[in-house]
Protein backbone atom coordinates (compact mmCIF):
# COMPACT_ATOMS: atom_id res chain seq x y z
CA UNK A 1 42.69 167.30 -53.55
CA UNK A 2 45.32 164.57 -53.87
CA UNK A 3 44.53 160.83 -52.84
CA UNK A 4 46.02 160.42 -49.49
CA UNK A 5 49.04 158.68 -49.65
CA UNK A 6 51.84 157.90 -47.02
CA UNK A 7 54.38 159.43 -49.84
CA UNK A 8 54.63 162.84 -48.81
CA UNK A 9 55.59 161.59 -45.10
CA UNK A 10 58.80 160.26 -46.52
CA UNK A 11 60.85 163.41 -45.74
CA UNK A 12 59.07 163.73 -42.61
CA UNK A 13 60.80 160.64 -41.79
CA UNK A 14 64.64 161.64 -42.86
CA UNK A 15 67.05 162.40 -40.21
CA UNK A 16 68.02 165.78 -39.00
CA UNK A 17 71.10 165.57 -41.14
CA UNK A 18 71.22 169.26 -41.24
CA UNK A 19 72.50 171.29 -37.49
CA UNK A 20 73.26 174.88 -36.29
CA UNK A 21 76.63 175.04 -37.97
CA UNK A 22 78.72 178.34 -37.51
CA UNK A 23 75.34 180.11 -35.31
CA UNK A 24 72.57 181.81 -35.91
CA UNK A 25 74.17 185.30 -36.42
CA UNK A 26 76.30 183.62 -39.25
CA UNK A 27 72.98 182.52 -40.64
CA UNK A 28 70.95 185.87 -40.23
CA UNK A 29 73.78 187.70 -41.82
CA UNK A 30 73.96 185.28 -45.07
CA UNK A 31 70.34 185.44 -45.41
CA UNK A 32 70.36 189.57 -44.59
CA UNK A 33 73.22 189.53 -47.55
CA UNK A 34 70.77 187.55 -50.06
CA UNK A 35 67.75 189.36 -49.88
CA UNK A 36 70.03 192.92 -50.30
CA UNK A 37 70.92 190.67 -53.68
CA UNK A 38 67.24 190.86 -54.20
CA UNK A 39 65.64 193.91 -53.45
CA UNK A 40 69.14 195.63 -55.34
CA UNK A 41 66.97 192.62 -58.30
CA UNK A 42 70.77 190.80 -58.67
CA UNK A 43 69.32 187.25 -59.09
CA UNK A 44 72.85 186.13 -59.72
CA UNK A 45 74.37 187.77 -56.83
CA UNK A 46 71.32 186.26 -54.93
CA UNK A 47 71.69 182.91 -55.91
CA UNK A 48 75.50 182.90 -55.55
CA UNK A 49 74.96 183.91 -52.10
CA UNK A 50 72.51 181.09 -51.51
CA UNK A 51 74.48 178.79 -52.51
CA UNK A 52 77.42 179.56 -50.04
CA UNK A 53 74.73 179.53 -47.16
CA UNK A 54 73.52 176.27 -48.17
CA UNK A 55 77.11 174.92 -48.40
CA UNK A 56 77.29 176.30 -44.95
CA UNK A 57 74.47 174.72 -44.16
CA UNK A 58 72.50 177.91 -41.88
CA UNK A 59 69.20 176.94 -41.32
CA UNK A 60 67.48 180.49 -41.49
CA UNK A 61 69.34 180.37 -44.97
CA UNK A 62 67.02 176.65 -45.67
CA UNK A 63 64.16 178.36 -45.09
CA UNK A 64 64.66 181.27 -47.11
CA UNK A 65 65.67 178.92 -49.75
CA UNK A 66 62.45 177.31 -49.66
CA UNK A 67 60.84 180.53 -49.66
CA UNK A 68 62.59 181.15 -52.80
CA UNK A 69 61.69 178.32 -54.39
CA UNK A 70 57.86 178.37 -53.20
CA UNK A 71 57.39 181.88 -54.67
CA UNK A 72 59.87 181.71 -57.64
CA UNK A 73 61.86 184.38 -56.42
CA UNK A 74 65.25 184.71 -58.31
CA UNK A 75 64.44 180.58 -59.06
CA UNK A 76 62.20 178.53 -61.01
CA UNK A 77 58.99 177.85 -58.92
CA UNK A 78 59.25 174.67 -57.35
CA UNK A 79 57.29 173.53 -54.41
CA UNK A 80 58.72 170.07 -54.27
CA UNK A 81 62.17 171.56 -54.33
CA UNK A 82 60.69 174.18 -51.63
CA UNK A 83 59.70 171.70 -49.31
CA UNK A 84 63.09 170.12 -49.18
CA UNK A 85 64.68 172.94 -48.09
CA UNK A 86 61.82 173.59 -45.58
CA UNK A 87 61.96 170.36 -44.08
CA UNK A 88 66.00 170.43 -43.37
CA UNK A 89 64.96 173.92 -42.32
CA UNK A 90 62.60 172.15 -39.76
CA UNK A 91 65.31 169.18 -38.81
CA UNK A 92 68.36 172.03 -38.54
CA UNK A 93 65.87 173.70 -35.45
CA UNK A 94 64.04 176.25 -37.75
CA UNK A 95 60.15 176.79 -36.19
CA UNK A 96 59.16 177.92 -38.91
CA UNK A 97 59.86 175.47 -41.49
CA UNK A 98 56.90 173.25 -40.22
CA UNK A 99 53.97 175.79 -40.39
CA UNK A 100 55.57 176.92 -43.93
CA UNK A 101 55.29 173.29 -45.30
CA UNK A 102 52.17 173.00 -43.49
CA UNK A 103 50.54 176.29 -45.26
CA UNK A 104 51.89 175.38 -48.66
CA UNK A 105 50.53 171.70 -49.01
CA UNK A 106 46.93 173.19 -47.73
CA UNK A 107 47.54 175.99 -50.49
CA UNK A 108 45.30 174.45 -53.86
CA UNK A 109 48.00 176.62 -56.04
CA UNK A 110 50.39 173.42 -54.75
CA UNK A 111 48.10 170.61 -55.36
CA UNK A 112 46.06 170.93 -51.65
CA UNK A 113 47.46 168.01 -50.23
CA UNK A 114 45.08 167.89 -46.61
CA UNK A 115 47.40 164.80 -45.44
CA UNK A 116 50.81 166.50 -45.66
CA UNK A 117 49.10 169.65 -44.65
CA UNK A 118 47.59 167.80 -41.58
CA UNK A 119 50.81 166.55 -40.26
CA UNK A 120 52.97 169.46 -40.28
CA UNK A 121 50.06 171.87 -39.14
CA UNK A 122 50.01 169.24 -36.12
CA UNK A 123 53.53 169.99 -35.88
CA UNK A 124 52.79 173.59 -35.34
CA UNK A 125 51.50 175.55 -31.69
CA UNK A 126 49.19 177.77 -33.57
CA UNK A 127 46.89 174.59 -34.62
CA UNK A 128 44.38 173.19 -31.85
CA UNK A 129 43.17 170.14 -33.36
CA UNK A 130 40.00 170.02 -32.03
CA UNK A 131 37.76 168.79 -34.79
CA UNK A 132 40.57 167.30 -36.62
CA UNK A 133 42.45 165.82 -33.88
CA UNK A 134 44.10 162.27 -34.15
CA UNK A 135 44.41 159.26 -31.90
CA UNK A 136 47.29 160.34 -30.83
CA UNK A 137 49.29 156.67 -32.05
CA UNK A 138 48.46 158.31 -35.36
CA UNK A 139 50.58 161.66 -35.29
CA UNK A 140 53.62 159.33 -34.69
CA UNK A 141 52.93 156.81 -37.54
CA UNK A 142 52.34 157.11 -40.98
CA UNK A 143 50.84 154.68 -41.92
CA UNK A 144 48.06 154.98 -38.92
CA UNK A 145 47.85 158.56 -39.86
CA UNK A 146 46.83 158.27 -43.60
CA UNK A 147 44.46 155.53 -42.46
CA UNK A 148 42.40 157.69 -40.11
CA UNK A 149 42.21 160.46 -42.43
CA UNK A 150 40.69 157.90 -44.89
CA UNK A 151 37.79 157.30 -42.66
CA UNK A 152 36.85 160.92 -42.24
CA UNK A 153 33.99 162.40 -44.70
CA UNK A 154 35.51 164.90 -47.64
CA UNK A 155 33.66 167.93 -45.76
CA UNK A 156 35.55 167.24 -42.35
CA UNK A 157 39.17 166.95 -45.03
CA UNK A 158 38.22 170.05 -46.49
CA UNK A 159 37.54 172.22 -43.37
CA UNK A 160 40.83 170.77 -41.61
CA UNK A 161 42.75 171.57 -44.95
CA UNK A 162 41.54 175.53 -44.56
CA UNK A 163 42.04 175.95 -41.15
CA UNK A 164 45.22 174.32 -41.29
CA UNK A 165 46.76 176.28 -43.63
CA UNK A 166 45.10 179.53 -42.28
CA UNK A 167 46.64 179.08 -38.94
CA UNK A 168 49.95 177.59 -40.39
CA UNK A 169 50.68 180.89 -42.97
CA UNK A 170 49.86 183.44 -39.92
CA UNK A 171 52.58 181.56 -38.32
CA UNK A 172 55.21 181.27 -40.89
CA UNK A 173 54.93 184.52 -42.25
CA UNK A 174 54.19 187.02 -38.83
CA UNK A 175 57.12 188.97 -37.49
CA UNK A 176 58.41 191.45 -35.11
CA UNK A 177 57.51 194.80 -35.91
CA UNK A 178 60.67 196.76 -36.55
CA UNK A 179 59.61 199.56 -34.45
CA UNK A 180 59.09 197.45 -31.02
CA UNK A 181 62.36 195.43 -31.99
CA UNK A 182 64.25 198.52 -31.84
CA UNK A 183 62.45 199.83 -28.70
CA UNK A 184 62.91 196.40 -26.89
CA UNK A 185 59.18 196.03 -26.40
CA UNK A 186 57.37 192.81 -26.10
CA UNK A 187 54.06 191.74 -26.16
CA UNK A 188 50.82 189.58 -26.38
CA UNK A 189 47.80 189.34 -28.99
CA UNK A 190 44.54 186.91 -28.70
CA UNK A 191 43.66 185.78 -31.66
CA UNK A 192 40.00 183.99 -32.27
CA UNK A 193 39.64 182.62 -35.61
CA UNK A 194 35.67 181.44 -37.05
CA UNK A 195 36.37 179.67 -39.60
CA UNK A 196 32.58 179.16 -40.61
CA UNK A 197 32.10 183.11 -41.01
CA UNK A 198 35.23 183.42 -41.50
CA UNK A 199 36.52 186.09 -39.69
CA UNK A 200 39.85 186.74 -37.45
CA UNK A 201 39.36 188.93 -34.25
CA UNK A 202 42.51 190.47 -32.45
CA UNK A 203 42.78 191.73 -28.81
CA UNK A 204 45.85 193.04 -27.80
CA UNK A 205 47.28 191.78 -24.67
CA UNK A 206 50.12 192.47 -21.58
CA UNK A 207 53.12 194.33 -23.19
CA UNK A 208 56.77 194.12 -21.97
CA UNK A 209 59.68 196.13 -22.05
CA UNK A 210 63.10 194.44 -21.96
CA UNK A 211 66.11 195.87 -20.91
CA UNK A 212 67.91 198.08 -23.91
CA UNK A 213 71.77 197.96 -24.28
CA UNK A 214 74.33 200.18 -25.18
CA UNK A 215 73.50 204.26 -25.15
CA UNK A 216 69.71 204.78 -25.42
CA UNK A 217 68.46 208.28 -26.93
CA UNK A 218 65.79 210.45 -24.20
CA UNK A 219 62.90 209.93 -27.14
CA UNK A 220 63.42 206.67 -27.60
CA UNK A 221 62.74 205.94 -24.26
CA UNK A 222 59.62 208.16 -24.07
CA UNK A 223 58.62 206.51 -27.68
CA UNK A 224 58.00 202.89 -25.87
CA UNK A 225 55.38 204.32 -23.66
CA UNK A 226 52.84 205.17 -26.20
CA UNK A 227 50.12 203.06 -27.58
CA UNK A 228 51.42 203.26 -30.94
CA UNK A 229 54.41 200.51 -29.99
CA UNK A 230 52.34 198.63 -28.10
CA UNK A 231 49.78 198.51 -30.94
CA UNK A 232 52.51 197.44 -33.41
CA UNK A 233 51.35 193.54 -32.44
CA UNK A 234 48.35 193.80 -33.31
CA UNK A 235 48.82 195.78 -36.76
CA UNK A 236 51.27 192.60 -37.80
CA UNK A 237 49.19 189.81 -36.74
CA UNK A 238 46.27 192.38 -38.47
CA UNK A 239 48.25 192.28 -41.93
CA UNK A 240 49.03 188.60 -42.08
CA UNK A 241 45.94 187.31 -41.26
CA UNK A 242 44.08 188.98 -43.84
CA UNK A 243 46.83 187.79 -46.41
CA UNK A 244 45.52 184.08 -44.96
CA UNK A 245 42.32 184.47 -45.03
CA UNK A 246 42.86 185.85 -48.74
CA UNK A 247 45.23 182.82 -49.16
CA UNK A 248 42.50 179.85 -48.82
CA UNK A 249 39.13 179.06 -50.59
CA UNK A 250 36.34 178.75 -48.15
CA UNK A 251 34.93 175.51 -48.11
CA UNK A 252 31.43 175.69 -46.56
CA UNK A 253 29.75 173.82 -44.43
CA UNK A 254 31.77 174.87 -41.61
CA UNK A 255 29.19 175.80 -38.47
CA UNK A 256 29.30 179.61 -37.67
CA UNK A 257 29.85 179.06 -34.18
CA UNK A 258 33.14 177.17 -34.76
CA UNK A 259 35.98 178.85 -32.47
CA UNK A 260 39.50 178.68 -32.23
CA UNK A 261 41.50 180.71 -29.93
CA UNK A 262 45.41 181.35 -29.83
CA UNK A 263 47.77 183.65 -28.05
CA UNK A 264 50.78 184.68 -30.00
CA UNK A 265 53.20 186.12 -27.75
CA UNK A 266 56.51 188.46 -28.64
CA UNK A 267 59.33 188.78 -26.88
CA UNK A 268 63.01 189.14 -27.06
CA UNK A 269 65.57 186.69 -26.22
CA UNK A 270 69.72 187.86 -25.34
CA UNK A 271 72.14 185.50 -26.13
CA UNK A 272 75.33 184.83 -23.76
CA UNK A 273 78.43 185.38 -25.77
């Protein structure tokens, strides 16, 4: 792992320079037009179209450009670049752009730094400090924050680094299944993660349905009844929490017992116009 150093906290420490802009439709539609660019594999196209949503300054299109950049998609691979564009992601209002810098600085294909990793994880409502909790004068300074860390024994570092970036990917990188989306459903999962095993246990909890405007088809109606949407939740959380677990070395030494338990909870918000 890298020495801890207060270094990394510099761009925790910029401004939010970065805002809303035009709205987030403007935003979802410039990053909907870039990754057509990508899947049709017109890097150019792609990148030209990132460019005018960064000029625009969207945040959803920040994050995918960090995305981008993390995973060398249509770019070079650059996680310091990455993290830029995640952290004005972050400032601009994105959720997401925390738990994604959080999950890529606990990642040892980025260098494992368990400081940086620490303090956006903390930054995240997936991650339950518990045995890596901080006075909580440290999560507001640096300095205080690197200092603590310093004091902890490299086993306690390395456990916090794995849950940490466990709990931050499943939360940058879980979305709403298409299927409930489009059937205005809305619902809760329980997840308990042991780390020391480790193993990630889903229960599927109280499902919603929302109200569905415009004309709604008989079958789709009957569709939102059955199991199958309401188990759609479960199947996502399912898929990205194996990629996670996949994602991070196990350390060891973490006691089998070890629980942490989280509710992730979808639902669908309508916007006034």
């Amino acid at each position: 792992m890298r020495a801890l150093t207060t270094a990394f906290l510099m761009l925790a420490l910029l401004g939010a320079s970065h805002h809303a802009g035009a709205g987030t439709r403007s935003g979802a539609l410039a990053v909907d037009a870039i990754r057509v660019s990508i899947a049709a594999q017109d890097c150019r196209q792609a990148v030209d179209r990132l460019k005018s949503g960064l000029k625009n300054e969207y945040p959803e299109v920040f994050l995918l450009a960090g995305s981008m950049y993390e995973n060398g998609i249509c770019v070079r691979r650059d996680w310091d670049r990455a993290v830029t564009f995640y952290v004005q992601a972050h400032d601009a209002g994105e959720k997401d752009g925390a738990a994604r810098i959080a999950a890529g600085y606990a990642d040892p294909a980025n260098g494992a730094d368990v400081a940086a990793a620490l303090w956006w994880a903390m930054k995240t409502p997936p991650f339950r400090s518990g045995a890596c909790g901080m006075p909580k004068e440290a999560t507001a300074d640096p300095d205080r924050f690197v200092a603590e860390l310093k004091t902890w024994p490299q086993a306690r570092l390395a456990a916090c680094n794995y849950v940490a970036g466990v709990l931050s990917t499943i939360a940058a990188e879980v979305k709403y299944p298409d299927q409930a989306a489009a059937h205005a459903i809305g619902g809760d999962v329980k997840l308990r993660f042991l780390p020391g095993i480790p193993r990630i246990d889903l229960q599927r909890g109280e499902s919603r349905e929302y109200e569905m405007v415009g004309w709604v088809m008989a079958d789709t109606l009957r569709d939102r009844k059955t199991r199958r949407m309401a188990n759609g939740f479960e199947a996502e959380l399912s898929r990205v929490a194996n990629r996670a677990l996949q994602r991070y070395p196990h350390p060891g030494g973490i006691p089998a017992d070890t629980l942490i338990e989280t509710t992730f909870t979808f639902g669908i918000q309508y916007q006034m116009r």
